[in-house]
PDB file of N, CA and C in Angstrom:
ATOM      1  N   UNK A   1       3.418  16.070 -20.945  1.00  0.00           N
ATOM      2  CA  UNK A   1       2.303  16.440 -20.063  1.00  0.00           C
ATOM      3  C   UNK A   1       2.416  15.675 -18.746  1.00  0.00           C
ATOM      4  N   UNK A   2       2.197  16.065 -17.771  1.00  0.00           N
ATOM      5  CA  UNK A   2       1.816  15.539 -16.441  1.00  0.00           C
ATOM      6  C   UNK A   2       0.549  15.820 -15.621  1.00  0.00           C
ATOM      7  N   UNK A   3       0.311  14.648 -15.108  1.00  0.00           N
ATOM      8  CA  UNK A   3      -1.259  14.273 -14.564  1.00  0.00           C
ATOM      9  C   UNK A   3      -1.138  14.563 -12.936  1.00  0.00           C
ATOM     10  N   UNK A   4      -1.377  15.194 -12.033  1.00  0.00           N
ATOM     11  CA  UNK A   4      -1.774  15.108 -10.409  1.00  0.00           C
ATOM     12  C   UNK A   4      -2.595  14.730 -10.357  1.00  0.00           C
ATOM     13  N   UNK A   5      -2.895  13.520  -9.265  1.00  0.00           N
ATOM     14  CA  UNK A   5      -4.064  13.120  -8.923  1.00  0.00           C
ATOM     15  C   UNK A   5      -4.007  13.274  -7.445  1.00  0.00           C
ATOM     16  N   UNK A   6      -4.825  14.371  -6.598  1.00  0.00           N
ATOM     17  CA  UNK A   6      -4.745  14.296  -4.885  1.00  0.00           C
ATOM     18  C   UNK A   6      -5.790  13.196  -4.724  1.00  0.00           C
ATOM     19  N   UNK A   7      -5.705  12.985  -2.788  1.00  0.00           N
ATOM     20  CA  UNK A   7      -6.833  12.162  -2.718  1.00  0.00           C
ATOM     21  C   UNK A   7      -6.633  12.386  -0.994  1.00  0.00           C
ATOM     22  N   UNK A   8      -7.777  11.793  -0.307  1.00  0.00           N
ATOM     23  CA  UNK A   8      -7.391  12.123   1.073  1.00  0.00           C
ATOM     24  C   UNK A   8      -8.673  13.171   2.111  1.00  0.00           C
ATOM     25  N   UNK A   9      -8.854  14.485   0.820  1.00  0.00           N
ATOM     26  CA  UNK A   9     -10.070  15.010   1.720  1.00  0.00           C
ATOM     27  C   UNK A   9     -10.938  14.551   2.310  1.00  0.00           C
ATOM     28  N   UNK A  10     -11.622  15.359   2.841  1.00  0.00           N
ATOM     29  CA  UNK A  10     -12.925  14.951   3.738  1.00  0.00           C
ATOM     30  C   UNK A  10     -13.273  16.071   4.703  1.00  0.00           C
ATOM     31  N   UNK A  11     -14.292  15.170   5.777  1.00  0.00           N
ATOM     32  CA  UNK A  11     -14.238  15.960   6.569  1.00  0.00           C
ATOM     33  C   UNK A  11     -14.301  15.838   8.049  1.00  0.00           C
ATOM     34  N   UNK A  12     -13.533  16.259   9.039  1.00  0.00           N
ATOM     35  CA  UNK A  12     -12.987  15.801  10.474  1.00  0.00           C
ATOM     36  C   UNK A  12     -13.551  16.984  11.170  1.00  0.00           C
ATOM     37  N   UNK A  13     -13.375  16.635  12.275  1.00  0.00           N
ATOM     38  CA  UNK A  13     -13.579  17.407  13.444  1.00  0.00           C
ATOM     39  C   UNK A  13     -12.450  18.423  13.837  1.00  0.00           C
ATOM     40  N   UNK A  14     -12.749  19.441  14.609  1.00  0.00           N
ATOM     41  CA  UNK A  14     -11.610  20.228  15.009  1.00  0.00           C
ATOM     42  C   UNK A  14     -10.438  19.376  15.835  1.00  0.00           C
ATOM     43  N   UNK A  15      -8.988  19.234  15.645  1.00  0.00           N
ATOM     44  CA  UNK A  15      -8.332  18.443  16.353  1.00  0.00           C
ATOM     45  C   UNK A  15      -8.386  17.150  15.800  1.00  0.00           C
ATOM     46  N   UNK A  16      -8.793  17.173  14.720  1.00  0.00           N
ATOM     47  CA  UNK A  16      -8.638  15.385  14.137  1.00  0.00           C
ATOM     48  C   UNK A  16      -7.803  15.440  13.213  1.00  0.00           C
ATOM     49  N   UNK A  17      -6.912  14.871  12.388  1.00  0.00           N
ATOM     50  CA  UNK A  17      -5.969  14.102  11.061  1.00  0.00           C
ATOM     51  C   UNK A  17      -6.616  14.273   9.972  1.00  0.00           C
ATOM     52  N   UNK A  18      -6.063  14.324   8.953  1.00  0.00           N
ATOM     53  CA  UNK A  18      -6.164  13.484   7.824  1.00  0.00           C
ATOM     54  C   UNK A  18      -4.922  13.540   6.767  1.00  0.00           C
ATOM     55  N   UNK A  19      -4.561  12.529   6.446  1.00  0.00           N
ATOM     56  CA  UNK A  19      -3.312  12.681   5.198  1.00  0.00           C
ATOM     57  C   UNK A  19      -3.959  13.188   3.821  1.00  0.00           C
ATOM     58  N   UNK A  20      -2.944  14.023   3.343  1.00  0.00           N
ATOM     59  CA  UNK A  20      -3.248  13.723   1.483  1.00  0.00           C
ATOM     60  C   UNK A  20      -2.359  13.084   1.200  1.00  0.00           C
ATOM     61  N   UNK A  21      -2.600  12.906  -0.143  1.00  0.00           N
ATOM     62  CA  UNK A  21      -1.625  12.451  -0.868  1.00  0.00           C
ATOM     63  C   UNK A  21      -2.015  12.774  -2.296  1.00  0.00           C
ATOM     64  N   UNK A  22      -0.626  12.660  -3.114  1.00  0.00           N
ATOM     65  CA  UNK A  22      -0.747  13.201  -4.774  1.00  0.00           C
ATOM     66  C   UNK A  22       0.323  12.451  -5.575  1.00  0.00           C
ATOM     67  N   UNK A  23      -0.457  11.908  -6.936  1.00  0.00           N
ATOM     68  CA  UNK A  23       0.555  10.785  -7.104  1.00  0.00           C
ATOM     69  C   UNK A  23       0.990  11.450  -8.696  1.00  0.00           C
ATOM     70  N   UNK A  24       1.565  12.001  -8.960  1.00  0.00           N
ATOM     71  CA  UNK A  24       2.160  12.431 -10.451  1.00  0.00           C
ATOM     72  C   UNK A  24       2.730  11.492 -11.443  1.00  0.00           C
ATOM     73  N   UNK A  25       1.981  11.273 -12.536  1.00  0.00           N
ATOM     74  CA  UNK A  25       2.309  11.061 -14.013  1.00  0.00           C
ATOM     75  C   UNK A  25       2.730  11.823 -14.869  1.00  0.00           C
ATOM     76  N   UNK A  26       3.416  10.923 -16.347  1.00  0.00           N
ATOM     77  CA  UNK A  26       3.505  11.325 -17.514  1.00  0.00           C
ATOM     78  C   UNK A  26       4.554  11.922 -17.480  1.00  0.00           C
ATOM     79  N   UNK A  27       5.456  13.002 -18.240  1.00  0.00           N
ATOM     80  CA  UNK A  27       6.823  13.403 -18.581  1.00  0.00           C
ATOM     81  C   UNK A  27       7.127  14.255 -17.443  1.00  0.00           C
ATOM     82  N   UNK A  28       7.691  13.379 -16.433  1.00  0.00           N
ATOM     83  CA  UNK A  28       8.334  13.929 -14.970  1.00  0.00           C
ATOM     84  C   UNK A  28       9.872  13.765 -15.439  1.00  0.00           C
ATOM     85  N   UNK A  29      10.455  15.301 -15.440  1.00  0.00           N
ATOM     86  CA  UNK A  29      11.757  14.700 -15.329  1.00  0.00           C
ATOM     87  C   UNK A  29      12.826  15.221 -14.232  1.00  0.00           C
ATOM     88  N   UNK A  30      13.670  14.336 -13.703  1.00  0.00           N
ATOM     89  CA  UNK A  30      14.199  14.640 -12.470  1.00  0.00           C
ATOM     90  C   UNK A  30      13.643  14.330 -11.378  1.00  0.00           C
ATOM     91  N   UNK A  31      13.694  14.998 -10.491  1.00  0.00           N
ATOM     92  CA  UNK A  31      13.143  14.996  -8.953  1.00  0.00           C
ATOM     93  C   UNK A  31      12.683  16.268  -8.791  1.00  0.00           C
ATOM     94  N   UNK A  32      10.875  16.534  -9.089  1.00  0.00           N
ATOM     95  CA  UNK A  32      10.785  17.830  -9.563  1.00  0.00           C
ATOM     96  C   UNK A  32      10.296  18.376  -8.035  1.00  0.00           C
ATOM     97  N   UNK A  33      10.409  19.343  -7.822  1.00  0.00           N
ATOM     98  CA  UNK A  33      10.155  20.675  -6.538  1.00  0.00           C
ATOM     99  C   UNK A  33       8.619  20.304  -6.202  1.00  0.00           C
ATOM    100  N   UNK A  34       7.561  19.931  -5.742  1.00  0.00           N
ATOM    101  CA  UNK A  34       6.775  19.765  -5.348  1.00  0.00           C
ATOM    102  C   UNK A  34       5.804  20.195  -4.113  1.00  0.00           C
ATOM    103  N   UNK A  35       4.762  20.778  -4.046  1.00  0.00           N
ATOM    104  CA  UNK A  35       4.102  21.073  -2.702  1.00  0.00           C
ATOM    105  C   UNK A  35       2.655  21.577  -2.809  1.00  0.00           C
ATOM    106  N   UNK A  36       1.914  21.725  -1.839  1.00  0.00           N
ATOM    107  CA  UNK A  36       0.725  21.898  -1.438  1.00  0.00           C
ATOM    108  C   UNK A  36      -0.083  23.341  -0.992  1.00  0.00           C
ATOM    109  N   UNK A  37      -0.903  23.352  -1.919  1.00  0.00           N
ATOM    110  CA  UNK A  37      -1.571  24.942  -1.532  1.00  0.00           C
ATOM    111  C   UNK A  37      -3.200  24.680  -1.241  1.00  0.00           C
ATOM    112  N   UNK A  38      -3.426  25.724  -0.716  1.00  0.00           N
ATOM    113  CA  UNK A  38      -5.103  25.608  -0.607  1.00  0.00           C
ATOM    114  C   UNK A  38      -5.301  27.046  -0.614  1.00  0.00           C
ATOM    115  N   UNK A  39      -7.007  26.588  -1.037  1.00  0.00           N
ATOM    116  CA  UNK A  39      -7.827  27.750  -1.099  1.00  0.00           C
ATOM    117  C   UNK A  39      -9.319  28.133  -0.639  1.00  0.00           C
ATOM    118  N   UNK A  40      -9.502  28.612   0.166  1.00  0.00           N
ATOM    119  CA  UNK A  40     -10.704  28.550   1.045  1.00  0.00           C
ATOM    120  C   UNK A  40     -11.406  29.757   0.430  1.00  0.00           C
ATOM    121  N   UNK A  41     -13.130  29.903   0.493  1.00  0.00           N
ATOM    122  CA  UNK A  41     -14.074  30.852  -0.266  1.00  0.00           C
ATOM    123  C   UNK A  41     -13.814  31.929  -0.043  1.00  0.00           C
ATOM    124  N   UNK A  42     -13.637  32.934  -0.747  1.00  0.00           N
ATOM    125  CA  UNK A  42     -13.625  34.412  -1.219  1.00  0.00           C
ATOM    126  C   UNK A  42     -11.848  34.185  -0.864  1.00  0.00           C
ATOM    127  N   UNK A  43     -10.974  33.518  -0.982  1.00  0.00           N
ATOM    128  CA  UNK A  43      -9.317  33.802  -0.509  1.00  0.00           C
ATOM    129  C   UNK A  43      -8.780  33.307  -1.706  1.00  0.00           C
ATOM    130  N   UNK A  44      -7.055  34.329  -1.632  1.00  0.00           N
ATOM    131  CA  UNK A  44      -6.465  33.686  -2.321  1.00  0.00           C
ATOM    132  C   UNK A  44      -5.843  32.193  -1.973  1.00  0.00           C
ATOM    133  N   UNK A  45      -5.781  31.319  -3.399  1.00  0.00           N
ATOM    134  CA  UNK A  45      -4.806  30.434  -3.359  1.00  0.00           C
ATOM    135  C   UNK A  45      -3.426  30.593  -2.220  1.00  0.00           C
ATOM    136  N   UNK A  46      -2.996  29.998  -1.328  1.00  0.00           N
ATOM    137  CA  UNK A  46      -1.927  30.103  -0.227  1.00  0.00           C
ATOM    138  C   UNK A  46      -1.177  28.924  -0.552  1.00  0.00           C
ATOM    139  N   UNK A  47       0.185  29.454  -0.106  1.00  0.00           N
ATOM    140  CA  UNK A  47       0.981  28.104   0.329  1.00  0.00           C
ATOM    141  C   UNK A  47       1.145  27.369   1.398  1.00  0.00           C
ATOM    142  N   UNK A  48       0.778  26.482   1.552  1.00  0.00           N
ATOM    143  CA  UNK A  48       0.922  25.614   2.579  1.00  0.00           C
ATOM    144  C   UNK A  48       2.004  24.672   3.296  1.00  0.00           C
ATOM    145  N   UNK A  49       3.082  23.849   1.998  1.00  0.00           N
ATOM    146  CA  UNK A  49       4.462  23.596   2.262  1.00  0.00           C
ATOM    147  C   UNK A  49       4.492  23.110   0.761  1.00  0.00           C
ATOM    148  N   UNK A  50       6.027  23.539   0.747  1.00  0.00           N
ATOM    149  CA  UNK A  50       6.618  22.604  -0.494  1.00  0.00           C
ATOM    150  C   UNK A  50       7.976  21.770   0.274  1.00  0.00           C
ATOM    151  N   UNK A  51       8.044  21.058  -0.706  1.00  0.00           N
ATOM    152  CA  UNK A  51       9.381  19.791  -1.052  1.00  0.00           C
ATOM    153  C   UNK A  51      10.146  19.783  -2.016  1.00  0.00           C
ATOM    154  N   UNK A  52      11.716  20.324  -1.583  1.00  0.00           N
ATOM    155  CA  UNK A  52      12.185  20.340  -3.114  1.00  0.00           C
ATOM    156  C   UNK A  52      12.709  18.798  -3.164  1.00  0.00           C
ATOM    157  N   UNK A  53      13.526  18.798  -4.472  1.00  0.00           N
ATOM    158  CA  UNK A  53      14.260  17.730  -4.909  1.00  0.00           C
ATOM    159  C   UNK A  53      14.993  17.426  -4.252  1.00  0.00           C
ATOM    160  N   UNK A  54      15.541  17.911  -2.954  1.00  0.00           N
ATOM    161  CA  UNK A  54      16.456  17.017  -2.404  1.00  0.00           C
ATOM    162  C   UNK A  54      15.648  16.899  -0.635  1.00  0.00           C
ATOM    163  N   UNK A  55      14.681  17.477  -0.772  1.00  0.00           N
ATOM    164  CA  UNK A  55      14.014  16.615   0.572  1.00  0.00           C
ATOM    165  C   UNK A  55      13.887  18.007   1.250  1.00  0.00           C
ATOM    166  N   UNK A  56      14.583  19.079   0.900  1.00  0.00           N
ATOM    167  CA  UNK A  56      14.105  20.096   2.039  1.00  0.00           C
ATOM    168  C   UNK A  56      12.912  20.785   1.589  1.00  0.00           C
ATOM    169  N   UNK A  57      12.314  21.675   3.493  1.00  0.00           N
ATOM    170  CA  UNK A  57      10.733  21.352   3.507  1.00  0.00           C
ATOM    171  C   UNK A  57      10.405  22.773   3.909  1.00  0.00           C
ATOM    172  N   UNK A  58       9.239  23.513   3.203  1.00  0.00           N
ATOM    173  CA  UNK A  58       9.398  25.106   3.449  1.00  0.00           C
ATOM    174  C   UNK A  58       7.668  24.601   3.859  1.00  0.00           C
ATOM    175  N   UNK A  59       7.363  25.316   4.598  1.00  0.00           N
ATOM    176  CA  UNK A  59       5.880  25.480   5.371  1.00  0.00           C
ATOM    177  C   UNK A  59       5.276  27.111   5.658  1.00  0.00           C
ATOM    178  N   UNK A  60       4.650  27.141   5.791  1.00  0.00           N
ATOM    179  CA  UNK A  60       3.707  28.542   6.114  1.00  0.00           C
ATOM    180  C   UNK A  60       3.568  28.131   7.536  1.00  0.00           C
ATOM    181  N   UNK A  61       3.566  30.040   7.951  1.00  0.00           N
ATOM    182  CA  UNK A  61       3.535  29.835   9.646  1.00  0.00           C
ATOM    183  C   UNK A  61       2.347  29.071  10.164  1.00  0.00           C
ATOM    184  N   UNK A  62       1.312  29.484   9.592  1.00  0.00           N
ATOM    185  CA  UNK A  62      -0.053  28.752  10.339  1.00  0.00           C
ATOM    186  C   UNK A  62      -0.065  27.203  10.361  1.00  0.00           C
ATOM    187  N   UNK A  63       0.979  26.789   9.137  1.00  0.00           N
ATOM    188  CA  UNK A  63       0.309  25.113   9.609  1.00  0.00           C
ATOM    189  C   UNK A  63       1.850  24.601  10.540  1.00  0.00           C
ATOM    190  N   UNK A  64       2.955  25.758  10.586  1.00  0.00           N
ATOM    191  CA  UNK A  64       4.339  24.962  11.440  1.00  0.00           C
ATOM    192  C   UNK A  64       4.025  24.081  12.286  1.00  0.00           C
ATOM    193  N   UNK A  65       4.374  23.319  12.474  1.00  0.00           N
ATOM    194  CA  UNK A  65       4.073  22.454  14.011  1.00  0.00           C
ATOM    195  C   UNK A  65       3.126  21.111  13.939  1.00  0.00           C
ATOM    196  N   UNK A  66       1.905  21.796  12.948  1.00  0.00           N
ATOM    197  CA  UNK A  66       0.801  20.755  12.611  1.00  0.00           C
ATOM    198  C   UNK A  66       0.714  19.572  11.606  1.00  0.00           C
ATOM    199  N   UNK A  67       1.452  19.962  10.448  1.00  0.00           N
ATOM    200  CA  UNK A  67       1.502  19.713   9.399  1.00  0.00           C
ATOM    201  C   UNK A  67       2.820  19.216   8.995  1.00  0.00           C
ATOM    202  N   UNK A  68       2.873  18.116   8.212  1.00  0.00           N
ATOM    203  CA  UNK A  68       4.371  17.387   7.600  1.00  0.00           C
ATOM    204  C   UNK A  68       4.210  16.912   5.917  1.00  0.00           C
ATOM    205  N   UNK A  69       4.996  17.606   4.927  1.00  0.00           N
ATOM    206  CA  UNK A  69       5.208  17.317   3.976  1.00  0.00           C
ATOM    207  C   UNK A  69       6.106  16.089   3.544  1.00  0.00           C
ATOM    208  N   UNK A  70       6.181  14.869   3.224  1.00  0.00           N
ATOM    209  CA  UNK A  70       7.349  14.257   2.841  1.00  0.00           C
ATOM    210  C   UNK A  70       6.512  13.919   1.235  1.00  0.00           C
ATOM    211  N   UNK A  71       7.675  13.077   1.187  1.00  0.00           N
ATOM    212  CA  UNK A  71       8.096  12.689  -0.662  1.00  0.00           C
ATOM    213  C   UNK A  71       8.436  10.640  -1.016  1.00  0.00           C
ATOM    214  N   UNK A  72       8.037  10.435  -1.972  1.00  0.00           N
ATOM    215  CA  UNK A  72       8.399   9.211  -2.553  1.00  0.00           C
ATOM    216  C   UNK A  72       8.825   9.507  -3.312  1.00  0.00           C
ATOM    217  N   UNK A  73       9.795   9.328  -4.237  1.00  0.00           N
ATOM    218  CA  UNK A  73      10.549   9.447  -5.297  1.00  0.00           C
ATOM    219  C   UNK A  73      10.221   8.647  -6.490  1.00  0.00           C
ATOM    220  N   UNK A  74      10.287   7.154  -5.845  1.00  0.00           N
ATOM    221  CA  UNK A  74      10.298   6.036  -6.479  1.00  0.00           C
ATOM    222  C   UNK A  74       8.707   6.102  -7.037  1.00  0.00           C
ATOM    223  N   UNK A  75       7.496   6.130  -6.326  1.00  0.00           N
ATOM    224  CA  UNK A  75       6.293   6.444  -6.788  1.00  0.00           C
ATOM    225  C   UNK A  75       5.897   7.796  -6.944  1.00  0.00           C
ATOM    226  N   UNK A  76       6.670   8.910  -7.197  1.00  0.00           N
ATOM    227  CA  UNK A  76       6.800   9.875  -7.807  1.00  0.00           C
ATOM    228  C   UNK A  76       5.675  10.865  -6.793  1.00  0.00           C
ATOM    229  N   UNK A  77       5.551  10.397  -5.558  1.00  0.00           N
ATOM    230  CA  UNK A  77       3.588  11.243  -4.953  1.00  0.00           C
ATOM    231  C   UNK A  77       4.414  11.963  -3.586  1.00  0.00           C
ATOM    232  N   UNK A  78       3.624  12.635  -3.198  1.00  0.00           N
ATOM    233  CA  UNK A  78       4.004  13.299  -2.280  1.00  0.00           C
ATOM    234  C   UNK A  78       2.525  13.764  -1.058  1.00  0.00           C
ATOM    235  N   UNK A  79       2.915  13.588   0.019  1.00  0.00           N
ATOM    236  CA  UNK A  79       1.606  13.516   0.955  1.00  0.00           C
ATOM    237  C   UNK A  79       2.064  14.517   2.027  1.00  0.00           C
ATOM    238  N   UNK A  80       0.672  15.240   2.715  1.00  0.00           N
ATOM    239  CA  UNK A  80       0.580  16.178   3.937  1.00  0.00           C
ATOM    240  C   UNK A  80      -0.293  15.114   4.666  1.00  0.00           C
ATOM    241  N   UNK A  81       0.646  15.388   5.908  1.00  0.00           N
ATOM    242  CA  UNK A  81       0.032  14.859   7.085  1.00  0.00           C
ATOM    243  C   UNK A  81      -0.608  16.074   7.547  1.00  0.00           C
ATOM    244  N   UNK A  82      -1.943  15.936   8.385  1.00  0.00           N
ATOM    245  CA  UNK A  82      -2.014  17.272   8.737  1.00  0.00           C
ATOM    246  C   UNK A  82      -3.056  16.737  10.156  1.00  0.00           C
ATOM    247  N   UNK A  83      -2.357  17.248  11.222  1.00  0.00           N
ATOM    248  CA  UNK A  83      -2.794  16.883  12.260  1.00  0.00           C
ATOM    249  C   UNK A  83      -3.206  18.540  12.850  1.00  0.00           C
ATOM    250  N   UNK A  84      -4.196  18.055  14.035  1.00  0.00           N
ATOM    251  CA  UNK A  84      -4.256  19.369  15.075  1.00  0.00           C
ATOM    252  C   UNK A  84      -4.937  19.835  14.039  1.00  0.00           C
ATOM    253  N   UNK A  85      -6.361  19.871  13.492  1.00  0.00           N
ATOM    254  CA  UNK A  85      -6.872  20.848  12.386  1.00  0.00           C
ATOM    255  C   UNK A  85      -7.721  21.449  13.084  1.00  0.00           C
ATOM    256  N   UNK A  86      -7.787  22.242  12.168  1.00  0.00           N
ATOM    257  CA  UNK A  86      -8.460  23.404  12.780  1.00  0.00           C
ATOM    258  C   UNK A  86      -9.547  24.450  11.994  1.00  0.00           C
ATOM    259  N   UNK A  87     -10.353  24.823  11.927  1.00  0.00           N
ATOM    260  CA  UNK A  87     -11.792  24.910  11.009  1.00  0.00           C
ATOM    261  C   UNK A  87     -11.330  25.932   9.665  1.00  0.00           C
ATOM    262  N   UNK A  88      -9.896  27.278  10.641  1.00  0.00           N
ATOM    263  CA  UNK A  88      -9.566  28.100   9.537  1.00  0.00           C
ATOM    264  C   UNK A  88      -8.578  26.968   8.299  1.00  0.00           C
ATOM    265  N   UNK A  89      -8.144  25.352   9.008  1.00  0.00           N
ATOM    266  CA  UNK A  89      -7.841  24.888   7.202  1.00  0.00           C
ATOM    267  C   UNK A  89      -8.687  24.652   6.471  1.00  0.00           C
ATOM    268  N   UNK A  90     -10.045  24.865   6.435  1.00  0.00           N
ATOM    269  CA  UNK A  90     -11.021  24.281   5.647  1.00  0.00           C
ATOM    270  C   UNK A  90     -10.630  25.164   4.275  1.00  0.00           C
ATOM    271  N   UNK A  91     -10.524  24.190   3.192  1.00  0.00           N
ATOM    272  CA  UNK A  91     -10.325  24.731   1.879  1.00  0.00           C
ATOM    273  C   UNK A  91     -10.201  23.703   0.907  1.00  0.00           C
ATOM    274  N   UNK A  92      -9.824  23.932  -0.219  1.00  0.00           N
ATOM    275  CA  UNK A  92      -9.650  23.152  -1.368  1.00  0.00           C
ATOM    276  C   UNK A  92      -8.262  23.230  -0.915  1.00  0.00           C
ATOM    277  N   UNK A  93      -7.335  21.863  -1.191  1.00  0.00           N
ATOM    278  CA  UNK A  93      -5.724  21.456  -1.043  1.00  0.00           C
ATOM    279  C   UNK A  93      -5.497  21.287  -2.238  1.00  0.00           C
ATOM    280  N   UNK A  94      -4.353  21.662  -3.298  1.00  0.00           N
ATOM    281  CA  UNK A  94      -4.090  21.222  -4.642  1.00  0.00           C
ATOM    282  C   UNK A  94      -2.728  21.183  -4.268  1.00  0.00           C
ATOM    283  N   UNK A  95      -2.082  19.881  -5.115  1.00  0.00           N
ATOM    284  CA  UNK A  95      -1.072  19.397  -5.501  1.00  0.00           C
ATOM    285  C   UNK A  95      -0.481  20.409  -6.340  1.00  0.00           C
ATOM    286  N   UNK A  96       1.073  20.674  -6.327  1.00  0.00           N
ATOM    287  CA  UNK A  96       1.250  21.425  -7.485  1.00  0.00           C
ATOM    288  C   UNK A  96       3.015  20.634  -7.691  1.00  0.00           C
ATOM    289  N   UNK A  97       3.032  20.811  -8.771  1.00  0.00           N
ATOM    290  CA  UNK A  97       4.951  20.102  -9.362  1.00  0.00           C
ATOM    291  C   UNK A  97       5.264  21.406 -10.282  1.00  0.00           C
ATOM    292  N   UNK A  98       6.609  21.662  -9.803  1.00  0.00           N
ATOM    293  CA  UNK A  98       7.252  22.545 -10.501  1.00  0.00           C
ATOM    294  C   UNK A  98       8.919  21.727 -11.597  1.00  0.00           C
ATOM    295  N   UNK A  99       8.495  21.579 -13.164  1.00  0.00           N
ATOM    296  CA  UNK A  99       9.427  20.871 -13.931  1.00  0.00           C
ATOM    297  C   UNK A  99      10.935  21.337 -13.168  1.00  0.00           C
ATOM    298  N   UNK A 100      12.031  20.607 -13.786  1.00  0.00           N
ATOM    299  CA  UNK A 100      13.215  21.904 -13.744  1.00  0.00           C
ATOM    300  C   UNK A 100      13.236  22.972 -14.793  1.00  0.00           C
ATOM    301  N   UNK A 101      11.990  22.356 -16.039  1.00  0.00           N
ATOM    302  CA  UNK A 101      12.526  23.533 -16.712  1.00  0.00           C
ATOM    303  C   UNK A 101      11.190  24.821 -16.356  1.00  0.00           C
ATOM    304  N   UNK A 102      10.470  24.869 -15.309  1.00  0.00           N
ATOM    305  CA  UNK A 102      10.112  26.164 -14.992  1.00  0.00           C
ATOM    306  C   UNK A 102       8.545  26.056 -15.308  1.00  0.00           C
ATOM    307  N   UNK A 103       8.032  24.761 -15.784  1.00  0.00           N
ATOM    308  CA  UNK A 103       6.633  24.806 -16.068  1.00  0.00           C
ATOM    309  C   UNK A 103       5.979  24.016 -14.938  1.00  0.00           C
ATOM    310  N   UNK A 104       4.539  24.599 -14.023  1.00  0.00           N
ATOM    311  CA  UNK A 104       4.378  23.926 -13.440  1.00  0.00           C
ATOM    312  C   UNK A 104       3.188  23.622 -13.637  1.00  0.00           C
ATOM    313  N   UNK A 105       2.374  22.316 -13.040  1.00  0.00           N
ATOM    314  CA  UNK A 105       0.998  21.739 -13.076  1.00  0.00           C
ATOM    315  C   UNK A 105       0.607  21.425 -11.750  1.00  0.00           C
ATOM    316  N   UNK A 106      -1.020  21.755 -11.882  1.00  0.00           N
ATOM    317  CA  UNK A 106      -1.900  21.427 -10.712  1.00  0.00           C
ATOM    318  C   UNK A 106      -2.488  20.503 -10.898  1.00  0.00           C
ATOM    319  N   UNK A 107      -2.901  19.740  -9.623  1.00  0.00           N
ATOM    320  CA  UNK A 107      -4.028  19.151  -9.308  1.00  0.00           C
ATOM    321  C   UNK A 107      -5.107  19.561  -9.235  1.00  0.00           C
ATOM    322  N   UNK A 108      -5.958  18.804  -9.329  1.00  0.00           N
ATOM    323  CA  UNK A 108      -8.037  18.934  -9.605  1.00  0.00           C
ATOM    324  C   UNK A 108      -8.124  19.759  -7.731  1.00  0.00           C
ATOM    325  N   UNK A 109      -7.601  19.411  -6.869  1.00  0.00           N
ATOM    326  CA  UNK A 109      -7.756  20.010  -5.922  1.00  0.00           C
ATOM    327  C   UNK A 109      -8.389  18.561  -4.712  1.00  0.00           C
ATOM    328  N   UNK A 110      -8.445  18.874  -3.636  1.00  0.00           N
ATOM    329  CA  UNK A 110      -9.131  18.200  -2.592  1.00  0.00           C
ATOM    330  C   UNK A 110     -10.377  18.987  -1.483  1.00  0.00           C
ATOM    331  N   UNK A 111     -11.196  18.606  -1.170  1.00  0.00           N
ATOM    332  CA  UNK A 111     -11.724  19.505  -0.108  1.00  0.00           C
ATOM    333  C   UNK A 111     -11.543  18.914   0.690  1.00  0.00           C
ATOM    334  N   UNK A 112     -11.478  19.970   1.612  1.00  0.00           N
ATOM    335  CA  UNK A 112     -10.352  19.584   3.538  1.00  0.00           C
ATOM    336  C   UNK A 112     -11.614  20.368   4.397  1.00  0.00           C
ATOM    337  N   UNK A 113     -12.664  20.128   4.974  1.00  0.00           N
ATOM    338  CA  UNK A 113     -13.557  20.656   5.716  1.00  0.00           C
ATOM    339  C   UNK A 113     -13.412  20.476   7.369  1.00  0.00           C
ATOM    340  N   UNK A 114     -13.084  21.384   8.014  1.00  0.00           N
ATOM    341  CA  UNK A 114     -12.588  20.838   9.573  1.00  0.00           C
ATOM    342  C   UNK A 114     -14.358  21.476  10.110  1.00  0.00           C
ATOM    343  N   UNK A 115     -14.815  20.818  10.803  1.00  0.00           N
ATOM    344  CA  UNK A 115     -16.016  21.628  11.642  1.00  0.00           C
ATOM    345  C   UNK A 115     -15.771  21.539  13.449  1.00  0.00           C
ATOM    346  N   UNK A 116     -16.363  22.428  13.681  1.00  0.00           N
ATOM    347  CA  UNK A 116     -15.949  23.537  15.021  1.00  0.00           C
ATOM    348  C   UNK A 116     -17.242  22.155  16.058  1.00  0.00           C
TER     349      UNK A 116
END
């Protein structure tokens, strides 16, 4: 089993920061594929960026430019920087890890509230 724990939400102004971060436990094996989705009221779940195992970084057009995924290995967590926000990111952010063998787990989620 493996545990996500995000942390980091809140809530900023249009044009302000905030990092997440997500720190994964329990039977991790490898350097598993990792990344960040959100979900804002009445929408689907979206992707936002992932991180695979060897460091490369896939993003969605809306956050290109704004937003930076990196990775710890050694403490197994992985964090979005997310600068330049903007009111349409307001949503729940969840952590997600994909095993190598094909099973993946979420996080409890974060709320990310930008106001105008």
């Amino acid at each position: 089993q493996v545990q996500l724990v995000e942390s980091g939400g809140g809530l900023v102004q249009t044009g302000g920061s905030l990092r997440l971060s997500c720190a994964a436990s329990g039977n991790i094996f490898s350097v598993p594929a990792m990344g960040w989705y959100r979900q804002a009221p009445g929408k689907q779940r979206e992707l936002v960026a992932t991180i695979s195992s060897t460091s490369s970084t896939n993003y969605a057009d809306s956050v290109k430019g704004r937003f930076t995924i990196s990775r710890d290995n050694a403490k197994n967590t992985v964090n979005l920087q997310m600068n330049s926000l903007k009111p349409e990111d307001t949503a729940v952010y969840y952590c997600k890890l994909n095993q190598p063998s094909g099973r993946s787990y979420w996080g409890q989620g974060t709320q990310v509230t930008v106001s105008s």
